[in-house]
PDB file of N, CA and C in Angstrom:
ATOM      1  N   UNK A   1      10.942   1.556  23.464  1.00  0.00           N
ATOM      2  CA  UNK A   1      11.847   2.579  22.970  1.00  0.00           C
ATOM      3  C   UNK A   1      11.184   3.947  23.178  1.00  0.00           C
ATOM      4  N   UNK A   2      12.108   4.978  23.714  1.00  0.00           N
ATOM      5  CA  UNK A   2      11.063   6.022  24.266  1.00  0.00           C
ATOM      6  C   UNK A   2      11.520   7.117  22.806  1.00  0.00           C
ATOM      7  N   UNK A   3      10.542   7.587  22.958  1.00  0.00           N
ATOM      8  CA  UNK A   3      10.883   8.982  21.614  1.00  0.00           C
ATOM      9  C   UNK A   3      11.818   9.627  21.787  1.00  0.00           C
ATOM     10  N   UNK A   4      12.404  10.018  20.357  1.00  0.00           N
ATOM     11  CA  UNK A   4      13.527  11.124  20.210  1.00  0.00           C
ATOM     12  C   UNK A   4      13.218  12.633  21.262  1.00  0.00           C
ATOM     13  N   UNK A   5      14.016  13.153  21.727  1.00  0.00           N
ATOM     14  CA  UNK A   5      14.150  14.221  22.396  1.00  0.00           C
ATOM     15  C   UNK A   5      13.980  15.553  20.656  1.00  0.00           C
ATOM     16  N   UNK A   6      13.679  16.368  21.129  1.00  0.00           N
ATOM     17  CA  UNK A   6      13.435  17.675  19.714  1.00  0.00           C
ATOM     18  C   UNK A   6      14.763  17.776  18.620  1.00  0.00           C
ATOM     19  N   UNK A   7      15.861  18.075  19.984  1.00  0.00           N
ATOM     20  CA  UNK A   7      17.192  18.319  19.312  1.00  0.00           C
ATOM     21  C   UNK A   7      17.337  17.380  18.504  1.00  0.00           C
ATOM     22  N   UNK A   8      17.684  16.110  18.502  1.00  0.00           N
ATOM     23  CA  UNK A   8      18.311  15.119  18.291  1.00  0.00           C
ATOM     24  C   UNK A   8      17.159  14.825  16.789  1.00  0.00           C
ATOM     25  N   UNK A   9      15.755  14.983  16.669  1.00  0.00           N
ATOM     26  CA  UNK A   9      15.066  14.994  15.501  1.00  0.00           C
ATOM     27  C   UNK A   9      15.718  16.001  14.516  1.00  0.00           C
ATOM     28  N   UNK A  10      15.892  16.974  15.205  1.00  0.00           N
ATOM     29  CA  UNK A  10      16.087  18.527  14.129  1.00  0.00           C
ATOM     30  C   UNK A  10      17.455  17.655  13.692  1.00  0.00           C
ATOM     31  N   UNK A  11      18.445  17.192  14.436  1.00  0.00           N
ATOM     32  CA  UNK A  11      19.601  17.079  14.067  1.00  0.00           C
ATOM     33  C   UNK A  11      19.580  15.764  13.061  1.00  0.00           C
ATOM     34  N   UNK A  12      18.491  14.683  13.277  1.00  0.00           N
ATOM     35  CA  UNK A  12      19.046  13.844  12.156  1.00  0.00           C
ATOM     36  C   UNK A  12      18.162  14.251  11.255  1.00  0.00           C
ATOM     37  N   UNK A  13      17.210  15.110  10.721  1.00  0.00           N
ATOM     38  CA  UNK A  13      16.551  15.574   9.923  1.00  0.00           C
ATOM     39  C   UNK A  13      17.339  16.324   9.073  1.00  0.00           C
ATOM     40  N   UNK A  14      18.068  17.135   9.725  1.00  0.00           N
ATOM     41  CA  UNK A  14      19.544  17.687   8.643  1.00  0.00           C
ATOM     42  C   UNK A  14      20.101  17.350   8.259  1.00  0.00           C
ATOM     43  N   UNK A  15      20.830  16.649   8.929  1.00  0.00           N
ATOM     44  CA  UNK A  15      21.532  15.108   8.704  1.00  0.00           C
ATOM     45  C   UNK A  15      20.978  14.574   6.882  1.00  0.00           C
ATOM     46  N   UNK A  16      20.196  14.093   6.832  1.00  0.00           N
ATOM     47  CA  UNK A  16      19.274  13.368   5.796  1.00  0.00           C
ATOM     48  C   UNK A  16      19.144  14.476   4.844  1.00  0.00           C
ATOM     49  N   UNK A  17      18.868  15.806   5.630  1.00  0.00           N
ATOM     50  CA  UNK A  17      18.594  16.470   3.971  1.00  0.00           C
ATOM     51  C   UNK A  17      19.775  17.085   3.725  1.00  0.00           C
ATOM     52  N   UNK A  18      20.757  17.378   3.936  1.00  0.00           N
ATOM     53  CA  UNK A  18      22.671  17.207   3.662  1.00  0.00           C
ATOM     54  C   UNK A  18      23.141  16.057   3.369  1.00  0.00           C
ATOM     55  N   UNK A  19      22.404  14.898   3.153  1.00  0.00           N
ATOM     56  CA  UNK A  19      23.296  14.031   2.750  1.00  0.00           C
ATOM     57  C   UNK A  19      22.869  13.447   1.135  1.00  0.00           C
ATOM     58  N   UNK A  20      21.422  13.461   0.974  1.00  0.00           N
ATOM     59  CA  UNK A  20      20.644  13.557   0.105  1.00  0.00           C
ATOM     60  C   UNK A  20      21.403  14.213  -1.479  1.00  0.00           C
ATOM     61  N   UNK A  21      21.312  15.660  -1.239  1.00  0.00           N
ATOM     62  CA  UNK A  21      22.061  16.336  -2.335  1.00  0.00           C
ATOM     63  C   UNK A  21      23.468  15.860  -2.942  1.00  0.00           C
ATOM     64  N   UNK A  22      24.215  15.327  -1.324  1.00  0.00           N
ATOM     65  CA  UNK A  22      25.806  14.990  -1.454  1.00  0.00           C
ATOM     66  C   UNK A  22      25.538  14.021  -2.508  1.00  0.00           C
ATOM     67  N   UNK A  23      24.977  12.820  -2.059  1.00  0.00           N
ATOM     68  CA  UNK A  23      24.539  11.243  -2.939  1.00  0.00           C
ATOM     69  C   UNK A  23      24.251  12.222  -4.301  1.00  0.00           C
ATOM     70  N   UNK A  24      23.442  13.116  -4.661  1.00  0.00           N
ATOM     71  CA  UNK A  24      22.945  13.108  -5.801  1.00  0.00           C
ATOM     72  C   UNK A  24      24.160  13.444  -6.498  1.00  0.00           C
ATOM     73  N   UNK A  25      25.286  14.188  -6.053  1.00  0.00           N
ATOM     74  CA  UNK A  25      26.035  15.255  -6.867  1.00  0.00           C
ATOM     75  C   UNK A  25      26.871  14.061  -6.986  1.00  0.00           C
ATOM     76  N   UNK A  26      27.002  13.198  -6.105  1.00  0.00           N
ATOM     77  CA  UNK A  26      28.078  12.355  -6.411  1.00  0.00           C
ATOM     78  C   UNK A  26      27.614  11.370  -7.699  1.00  0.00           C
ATOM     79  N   UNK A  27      26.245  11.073  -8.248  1.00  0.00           N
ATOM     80  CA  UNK A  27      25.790  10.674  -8.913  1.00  0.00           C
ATOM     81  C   UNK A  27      26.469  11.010 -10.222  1.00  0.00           C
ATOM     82  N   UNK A  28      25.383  12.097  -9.917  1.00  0.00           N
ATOM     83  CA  UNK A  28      25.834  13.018 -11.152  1.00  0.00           C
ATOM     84  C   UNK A  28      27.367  13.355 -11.826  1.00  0.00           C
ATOM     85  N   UNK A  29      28.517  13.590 -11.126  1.00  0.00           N
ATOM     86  CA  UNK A  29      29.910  12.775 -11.101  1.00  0.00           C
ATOM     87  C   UNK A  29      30.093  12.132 -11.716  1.00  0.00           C
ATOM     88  N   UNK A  30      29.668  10.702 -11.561  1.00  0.00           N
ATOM     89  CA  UNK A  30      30.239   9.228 -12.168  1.00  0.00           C
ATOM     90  C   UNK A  30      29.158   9.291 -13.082  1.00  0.00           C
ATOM     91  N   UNK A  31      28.578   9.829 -13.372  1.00  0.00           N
ATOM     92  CA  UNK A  31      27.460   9.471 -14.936  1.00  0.00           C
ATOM     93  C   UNK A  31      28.050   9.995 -15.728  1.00  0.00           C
ATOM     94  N   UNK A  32      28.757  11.435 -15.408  1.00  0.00           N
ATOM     95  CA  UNK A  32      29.376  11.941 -16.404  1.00  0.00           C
ATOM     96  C   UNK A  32      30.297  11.622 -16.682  1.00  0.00           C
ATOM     97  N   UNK A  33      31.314  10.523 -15.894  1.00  0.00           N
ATOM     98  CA  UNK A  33      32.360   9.991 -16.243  1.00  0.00           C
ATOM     99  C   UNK A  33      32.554   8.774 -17.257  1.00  0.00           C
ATOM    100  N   UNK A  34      31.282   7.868 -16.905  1.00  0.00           N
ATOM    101  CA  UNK A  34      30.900   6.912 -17.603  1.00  0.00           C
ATOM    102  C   UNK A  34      30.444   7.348 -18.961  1.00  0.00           C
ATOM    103  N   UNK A  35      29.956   7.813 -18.855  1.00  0.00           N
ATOM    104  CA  UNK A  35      29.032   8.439 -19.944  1.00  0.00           C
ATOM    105  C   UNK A  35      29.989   8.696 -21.316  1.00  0.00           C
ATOM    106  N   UNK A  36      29.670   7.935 -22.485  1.00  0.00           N
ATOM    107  CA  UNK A  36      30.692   8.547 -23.736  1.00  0.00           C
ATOM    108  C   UNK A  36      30.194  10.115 -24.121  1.00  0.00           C
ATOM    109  N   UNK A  37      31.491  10.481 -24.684  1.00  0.00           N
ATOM    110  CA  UNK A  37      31.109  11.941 -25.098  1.00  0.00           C
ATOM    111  C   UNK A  37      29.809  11.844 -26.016  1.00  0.00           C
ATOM    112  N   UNK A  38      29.140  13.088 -26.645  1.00  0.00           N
ATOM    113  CA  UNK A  38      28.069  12.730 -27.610  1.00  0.00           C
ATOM    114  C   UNK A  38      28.707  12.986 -28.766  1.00  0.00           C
ATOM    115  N   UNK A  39      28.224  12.571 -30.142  1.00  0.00           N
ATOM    116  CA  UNK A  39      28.147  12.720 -30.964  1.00  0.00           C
ATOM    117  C   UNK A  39      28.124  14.092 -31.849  1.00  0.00           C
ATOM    118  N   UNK A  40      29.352  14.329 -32.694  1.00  0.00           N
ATOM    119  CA  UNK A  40      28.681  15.525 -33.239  1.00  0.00           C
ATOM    120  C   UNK A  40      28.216  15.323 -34.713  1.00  0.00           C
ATOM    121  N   UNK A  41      27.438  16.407 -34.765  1.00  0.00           N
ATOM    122  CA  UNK A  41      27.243  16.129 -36.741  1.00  0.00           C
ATOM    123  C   UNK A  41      27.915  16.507 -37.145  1.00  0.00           C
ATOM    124  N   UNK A  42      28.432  15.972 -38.533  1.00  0.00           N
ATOM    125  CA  UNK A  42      29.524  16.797 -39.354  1.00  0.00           C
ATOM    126  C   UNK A  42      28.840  18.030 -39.959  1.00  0.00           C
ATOM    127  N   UNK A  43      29.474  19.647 -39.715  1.00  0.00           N
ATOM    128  CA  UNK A  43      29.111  20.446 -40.272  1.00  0.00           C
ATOM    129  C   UNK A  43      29.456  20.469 -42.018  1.00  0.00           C
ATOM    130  N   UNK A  44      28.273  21.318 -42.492  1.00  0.00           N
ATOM    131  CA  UNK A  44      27.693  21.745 -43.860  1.00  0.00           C
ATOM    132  C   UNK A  44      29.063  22.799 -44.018  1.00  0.00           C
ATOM    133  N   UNK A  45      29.863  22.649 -44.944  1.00  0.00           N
ATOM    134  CA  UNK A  45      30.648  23.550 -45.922  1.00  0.00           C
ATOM    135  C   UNK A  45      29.831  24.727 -45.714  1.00  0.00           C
ATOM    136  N   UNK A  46      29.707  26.301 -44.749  1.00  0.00           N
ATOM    137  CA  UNK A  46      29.202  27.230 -45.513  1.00  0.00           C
ATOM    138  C   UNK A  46      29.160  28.114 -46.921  1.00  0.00           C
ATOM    139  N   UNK A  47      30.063  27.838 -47.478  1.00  0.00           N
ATOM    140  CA  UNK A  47      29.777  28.353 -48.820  1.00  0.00           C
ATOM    141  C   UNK A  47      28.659  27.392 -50.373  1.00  0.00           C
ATOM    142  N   UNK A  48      28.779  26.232 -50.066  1.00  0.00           N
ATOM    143  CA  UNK A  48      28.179  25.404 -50.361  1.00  0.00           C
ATOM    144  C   UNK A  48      26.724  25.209 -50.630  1.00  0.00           C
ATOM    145  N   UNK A  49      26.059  25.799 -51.215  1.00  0.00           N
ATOM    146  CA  UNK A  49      24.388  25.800 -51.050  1.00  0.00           C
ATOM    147  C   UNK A  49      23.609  25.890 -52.218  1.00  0.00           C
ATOM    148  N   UNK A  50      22.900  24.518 -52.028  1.00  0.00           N
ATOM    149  CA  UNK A  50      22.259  24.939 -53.323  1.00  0.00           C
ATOM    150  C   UNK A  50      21.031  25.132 -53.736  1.00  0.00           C
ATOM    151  N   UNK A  51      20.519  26.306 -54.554  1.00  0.00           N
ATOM    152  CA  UNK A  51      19.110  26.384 -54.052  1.00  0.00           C
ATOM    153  C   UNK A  51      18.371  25.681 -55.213  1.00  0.00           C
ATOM    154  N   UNK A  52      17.148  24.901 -54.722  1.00  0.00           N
ATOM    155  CA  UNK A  52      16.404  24.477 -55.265  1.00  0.00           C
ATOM    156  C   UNK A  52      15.529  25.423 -56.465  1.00  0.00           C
ATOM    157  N   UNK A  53      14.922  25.133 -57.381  1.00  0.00           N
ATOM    158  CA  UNK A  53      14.370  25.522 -58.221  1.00  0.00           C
ATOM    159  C   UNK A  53      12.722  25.929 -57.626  1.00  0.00           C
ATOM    160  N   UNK A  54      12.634  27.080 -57.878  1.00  0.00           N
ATOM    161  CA  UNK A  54      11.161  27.203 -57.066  1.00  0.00           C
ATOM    162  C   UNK A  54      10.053  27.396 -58.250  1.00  0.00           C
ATOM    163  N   UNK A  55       8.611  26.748 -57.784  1.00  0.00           N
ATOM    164  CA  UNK A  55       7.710  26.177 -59.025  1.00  0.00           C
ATOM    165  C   UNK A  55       6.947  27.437 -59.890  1.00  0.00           C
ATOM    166  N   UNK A  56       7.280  28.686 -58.600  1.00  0.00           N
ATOM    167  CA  UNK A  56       6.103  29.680 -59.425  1.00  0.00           C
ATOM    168  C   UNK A  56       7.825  30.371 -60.254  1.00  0.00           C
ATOM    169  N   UNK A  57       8.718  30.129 -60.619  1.00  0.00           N
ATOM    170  CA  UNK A  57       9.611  31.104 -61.136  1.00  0.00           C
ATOM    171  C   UNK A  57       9.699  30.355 -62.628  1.00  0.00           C
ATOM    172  N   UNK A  58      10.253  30.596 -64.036  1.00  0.00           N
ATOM    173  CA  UNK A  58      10.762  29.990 -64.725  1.00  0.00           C
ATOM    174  C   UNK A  58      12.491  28.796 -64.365  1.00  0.00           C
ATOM    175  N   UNK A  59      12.209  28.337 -65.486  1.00  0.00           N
ATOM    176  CA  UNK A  59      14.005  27.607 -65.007  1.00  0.00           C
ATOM    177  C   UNK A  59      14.854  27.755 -65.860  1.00  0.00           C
ATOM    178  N   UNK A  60      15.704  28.304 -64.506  1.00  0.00           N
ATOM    179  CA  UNK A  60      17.147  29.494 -65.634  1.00  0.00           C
ATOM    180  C   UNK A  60      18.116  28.031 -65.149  1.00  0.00           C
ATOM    181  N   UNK A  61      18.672  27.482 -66.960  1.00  0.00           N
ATOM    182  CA  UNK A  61      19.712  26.295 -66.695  1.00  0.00           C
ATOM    183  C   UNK A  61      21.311  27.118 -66.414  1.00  0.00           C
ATOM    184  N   UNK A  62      21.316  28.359 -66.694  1.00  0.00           N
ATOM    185  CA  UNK A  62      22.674  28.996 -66.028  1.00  0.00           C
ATOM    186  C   UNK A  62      22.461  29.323 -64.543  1.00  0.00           C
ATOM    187  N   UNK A  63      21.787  29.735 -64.126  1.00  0.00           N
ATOM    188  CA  UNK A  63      21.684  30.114 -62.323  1.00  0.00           C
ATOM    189  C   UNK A  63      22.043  28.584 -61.670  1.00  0.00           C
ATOM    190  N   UNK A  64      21.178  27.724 -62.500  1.00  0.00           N
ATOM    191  CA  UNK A  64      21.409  26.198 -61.616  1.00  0.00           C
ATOM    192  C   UNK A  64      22.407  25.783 -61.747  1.00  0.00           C
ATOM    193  N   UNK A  65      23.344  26.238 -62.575  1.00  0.00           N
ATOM    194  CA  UNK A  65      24.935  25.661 -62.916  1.00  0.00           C
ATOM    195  C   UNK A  65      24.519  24.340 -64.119  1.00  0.00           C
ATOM    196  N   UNK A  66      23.183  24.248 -64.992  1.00  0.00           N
ATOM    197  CA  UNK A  66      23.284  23.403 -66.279  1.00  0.00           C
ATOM    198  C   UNK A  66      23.626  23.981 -67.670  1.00  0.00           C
TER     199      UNK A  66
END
């Protein structure tokens, strides 16, 4: 088998690195299709918050709601 001529290297060398990306994107495609949506967390009520009692303060039973 005699060696590739220059052209014909350059040309399947492009070849391969154009086809490369195609395969990947097409990947990437069907993963996302397959793929279940994610998960969300249920958001926190913003008005809702309650603050803990902190150790260097006294404890006020009206601020805490007791």
């Amino acid at each position: 088998m005699s060696p590739m001529p220059p052209l014909q290297s350059w040309v399947l060398l492009v070849l391969v690195l154009a086809i490369g990306p195609c395969i990947l994107w097409l990947a990437h495609g069907i993963k996302a299709r397959i793929r279940p949506p994610a998960r969300v967390a249920p958001r926190r009520k913003p008005g809702v918050r309650i603050r803990a009692h902190q150790p260097d303060e006294p404890y006020d039973h009206e601020k805490h709601g007791l």
